[in-house]
C-alpha atoms as a PDB file:
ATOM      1  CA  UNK A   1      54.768  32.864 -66.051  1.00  0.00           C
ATOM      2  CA  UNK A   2      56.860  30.193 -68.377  1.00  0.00           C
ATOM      3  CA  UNK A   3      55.515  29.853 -71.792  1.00  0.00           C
ATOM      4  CA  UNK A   4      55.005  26.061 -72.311  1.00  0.00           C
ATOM      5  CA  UNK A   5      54.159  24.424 -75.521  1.00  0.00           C
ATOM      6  CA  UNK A   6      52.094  21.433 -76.490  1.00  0.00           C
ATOM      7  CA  UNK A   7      54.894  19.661 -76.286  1.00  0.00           C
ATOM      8  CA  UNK A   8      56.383  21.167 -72.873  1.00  0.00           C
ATOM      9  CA  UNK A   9      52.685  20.385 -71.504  1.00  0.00           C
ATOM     10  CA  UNK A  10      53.013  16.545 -72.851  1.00  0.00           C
ATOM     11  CA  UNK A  11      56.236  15.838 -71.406  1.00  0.00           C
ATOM     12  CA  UNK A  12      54.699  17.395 -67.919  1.00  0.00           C
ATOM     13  CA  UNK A  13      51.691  14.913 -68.379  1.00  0.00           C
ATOM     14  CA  UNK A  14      54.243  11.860 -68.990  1.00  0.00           C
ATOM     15  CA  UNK A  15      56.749  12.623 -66.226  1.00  0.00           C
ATOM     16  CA  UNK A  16      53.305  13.006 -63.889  1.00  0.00           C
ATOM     17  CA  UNK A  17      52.211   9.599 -64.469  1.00  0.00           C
ATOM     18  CA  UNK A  18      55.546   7.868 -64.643  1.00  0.00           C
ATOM     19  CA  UNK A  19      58.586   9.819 -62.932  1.00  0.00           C
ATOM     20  CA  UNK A  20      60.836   7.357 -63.305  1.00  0.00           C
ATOM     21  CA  UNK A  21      60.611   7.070 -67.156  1.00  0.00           C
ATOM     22  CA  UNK A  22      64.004   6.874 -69.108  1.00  0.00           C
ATOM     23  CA  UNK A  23      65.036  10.120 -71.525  1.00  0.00           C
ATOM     24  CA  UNK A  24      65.094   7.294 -74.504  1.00  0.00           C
ATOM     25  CA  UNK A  25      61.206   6.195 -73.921  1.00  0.00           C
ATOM     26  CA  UNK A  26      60.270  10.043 -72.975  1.00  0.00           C
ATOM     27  CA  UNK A  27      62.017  11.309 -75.997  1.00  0.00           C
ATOM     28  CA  UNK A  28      59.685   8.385 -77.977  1.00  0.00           C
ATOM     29  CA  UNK A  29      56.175   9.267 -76.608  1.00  0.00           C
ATOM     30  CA  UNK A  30      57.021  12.976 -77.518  1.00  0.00           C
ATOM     31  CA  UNK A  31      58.191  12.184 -80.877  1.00  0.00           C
ATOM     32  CA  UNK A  32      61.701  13.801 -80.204  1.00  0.00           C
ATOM     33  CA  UNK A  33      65.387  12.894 -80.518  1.00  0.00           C
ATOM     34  CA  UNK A  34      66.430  12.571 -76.881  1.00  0.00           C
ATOM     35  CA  UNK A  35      69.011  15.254 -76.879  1.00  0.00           C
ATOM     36  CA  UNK A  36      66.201  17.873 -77.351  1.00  0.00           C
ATOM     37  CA  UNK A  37      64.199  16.096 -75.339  1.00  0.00           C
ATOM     38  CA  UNK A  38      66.301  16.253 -72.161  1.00  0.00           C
ATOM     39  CA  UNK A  39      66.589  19.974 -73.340  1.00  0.00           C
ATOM     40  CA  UNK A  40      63.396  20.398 -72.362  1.00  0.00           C
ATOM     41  CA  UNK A  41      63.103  18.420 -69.563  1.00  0.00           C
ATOM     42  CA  UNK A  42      65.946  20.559 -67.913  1.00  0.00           C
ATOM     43  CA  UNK A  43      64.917  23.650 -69.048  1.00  0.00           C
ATOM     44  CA  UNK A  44      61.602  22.865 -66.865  1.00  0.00           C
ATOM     45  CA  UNK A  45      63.546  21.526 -64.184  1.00  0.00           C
ATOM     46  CA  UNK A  46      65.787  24.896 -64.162  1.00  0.00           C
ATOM     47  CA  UNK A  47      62.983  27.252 -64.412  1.00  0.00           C
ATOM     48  CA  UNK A  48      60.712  25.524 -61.096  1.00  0.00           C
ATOM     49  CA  UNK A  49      58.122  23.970 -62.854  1.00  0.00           C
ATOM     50  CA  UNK A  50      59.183  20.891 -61.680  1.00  0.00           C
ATOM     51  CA  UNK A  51      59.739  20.794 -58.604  1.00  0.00           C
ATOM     52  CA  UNK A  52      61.778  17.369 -58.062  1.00  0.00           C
ATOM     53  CA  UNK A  53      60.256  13.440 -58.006  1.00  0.00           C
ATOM     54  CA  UNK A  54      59.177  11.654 -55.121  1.00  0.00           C
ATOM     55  CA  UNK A  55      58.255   8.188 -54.193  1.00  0.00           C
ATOM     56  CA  UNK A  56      54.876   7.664 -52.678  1.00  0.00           C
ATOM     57  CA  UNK A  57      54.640   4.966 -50.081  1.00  0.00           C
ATOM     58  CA  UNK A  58      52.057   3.044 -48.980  1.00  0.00           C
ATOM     59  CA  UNK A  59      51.695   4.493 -45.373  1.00  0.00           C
ATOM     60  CA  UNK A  60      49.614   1.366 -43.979  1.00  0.00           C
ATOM     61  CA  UNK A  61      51.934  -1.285 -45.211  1.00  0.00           C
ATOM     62  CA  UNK A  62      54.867   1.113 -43.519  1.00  0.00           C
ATOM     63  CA  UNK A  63      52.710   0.558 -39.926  1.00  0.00           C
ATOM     64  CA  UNK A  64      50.783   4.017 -40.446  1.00  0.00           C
ATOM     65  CA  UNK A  65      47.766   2.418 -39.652  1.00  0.00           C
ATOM     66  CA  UNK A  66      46.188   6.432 -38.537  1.00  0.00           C
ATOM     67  CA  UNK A  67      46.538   9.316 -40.974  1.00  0.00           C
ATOM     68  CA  UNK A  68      44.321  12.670 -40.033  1.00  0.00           C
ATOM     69  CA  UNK A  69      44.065  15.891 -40.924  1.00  0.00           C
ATOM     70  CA  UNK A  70      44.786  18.649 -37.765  1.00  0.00           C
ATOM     71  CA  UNK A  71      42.580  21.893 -38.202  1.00  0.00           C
ATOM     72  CA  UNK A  72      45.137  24.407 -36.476  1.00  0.00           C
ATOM     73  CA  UNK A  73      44.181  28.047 -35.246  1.00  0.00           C
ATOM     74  CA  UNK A  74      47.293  30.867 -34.354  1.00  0.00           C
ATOM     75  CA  UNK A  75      47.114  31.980 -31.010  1.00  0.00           C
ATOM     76  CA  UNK A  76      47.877  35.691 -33.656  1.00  0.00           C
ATOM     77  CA  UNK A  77      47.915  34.841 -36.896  1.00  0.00           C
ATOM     78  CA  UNK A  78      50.700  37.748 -37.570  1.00  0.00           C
ATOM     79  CA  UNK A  79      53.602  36.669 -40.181  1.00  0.00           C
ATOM     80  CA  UNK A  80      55.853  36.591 -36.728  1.00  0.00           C
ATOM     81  CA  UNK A  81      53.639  33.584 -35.435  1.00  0.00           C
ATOM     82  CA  UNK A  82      53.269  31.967 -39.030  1.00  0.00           C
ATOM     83  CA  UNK A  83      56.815  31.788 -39.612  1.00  0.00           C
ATOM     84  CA  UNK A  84      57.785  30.287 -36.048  1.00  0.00           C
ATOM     85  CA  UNK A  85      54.868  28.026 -36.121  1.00  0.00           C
ATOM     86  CA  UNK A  86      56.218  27.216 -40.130  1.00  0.00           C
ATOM     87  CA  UNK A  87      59.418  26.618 -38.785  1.00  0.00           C
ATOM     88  CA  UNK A  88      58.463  24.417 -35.655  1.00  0.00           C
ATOM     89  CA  UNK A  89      56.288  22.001 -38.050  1.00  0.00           C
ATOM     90  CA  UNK A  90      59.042  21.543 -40.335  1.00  0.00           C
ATOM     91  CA  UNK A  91      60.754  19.451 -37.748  1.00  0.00           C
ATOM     92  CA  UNK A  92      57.886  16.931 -36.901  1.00  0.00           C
ATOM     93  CA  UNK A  93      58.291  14.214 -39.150  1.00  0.00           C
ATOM     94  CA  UNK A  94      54.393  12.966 -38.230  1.00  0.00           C
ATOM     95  CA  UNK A  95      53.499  15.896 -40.186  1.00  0.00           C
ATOM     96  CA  UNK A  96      53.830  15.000 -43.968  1.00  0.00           C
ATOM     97  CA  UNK A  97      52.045  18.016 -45.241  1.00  0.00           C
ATOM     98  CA  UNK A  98      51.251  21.660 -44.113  1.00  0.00           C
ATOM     99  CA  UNK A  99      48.717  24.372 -45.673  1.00  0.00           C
ATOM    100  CA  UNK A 100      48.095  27.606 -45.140  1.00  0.00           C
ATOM    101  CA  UNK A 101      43.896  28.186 -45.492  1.00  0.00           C
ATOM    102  CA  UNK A 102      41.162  30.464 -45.259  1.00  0.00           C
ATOM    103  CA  UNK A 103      38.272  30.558 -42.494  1.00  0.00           C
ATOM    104  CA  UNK A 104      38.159  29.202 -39.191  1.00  0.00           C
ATOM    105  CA  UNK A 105      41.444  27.566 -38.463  1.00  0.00           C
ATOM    106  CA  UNK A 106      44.651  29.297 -40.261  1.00  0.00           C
ATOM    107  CA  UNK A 107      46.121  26.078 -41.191  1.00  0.00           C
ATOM    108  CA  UNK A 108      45.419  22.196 -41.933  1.00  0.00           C
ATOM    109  CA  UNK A 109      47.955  19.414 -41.161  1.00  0.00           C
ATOM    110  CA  UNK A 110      47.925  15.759 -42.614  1.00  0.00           C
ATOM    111  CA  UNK A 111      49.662  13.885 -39.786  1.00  0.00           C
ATOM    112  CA  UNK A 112      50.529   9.993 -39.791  1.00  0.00           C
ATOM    113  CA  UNK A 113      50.830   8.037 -36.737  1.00  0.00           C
ATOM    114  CA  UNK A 114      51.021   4.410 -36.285  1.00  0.00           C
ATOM    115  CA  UNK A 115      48.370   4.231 -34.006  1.00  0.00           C
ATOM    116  CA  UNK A 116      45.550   6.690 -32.198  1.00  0.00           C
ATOM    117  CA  UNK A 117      48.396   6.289 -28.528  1.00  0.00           C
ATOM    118  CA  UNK A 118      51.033   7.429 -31.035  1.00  0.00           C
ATOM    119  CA  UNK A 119      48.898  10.089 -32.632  1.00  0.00           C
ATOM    120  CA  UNK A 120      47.557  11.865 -29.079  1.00  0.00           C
ATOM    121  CA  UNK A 121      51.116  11.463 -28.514  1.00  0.00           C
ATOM    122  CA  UNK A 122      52.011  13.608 -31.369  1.00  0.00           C
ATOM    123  CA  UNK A 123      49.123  16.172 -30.405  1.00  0.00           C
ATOM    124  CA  UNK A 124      49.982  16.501 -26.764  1.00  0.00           C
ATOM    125  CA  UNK A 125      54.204  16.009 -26.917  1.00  0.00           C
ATOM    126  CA  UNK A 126      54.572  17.198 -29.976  1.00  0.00           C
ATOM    127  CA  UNK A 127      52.670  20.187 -31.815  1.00  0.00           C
ATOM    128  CA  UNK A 128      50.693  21.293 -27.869  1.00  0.00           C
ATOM    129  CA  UNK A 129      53.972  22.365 -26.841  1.00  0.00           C
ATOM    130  CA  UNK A 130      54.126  24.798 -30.024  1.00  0.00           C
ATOM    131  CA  UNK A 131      53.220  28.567 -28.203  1.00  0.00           C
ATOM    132  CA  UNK A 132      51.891  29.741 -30.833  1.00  0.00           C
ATOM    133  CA  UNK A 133      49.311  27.407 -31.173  1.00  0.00           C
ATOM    134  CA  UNK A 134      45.370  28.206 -29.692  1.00  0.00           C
ATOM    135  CA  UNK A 135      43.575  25.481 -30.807  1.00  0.00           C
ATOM    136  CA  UNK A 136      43.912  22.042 -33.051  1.00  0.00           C
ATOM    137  CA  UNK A 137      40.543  19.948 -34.099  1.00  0.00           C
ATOM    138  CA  UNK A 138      41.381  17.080 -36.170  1.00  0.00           C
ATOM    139  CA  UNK A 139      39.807  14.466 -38.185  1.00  0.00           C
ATOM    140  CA  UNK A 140      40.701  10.841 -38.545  1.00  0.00           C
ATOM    141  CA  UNK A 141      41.061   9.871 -42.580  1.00  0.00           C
ATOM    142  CA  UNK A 142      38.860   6.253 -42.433  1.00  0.00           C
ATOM    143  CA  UNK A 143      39.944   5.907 -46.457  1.00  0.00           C
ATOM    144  CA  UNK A 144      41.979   7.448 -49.029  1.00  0.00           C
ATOM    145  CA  UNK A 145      39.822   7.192 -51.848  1.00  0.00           C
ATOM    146  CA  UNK A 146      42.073   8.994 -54.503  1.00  0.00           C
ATOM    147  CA  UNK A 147      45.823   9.112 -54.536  1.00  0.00           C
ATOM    148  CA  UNK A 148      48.010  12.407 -56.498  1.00  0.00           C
ATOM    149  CA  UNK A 149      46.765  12.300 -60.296  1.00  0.00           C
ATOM    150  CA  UNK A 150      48.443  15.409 -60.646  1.00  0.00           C
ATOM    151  CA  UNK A 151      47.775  18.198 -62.057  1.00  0.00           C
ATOM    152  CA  UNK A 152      45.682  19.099 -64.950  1.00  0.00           C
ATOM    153  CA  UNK A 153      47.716  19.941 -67.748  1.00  0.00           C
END
């Protein structure tokens, strides 16, 4: 694991809340010069602690007016099936997240649709034709109470 400062952890906790922040006002809020500053920031970049930056969109204002999470169970859940099942949902853009989980079902999907038509659509056209798929029980989100905060540094 990467040894990170105080100072590592407060630039992760700026960059968090505001991605998009310039080096200049970064290298302010950390009380740095921005040379060392951007040091930093690509030395976390390099090593994998970050990740990259996204935008988040407002799904309902983009016509998403459905989003639900897809309880999926293996038909074998061998590292054979896993991977071609992986690799099947990485090309169904409805799917905007994929986990791996414990218990009943061996995975949970959060899928966006722009209606319930388009989402049995997605269901039956798109992830029922996957073979390695037994069984999918989903749940419609009514509300997204609580958007990314990230995490807790």
């Amino acid at each position: 694991m990467l040894q990170l400062d105080q100072t590592d952890l407060k630039l992760l906790r700026e960059i968090q809340r505001e991605a998009r922040i310039s080096n200049v006002e970064l290298s302010e809020r950390l009380n740095l010069s921005p040379t060392p500053c951007l040091r930093r920031l690509r030395k976390l970049e390099d090593s994998g602690v970050i990740r990259g930056y996204e935008t988040q969109l407002d799904s309902t204002l983009l016509g998403f007016q459905i989003s639900a999470l897809a309880f999926v169970k293996l038909t074998r859940n061998s590292a054979d099936n896993a991977k071609d099942f992986e690799k099947q949902i990485q090309n169904l853009a409805a799917v905007v997240e994929c986990n791996v989980i414990t218990g009943a079902y061996d995975y949970v999907l959060r899928i966006v649709a722009k209606n319930l038509e388009d989402y049995e659509r997605i269901l039956k056209n798109q992830l029922g034709v996957i073979r390695e798929l037994a069984d999918i029980e989903s749940t419609i989100i009514l509300k997204q109470v609580e958007c990314s905060k990230g995490l807790p540094l």
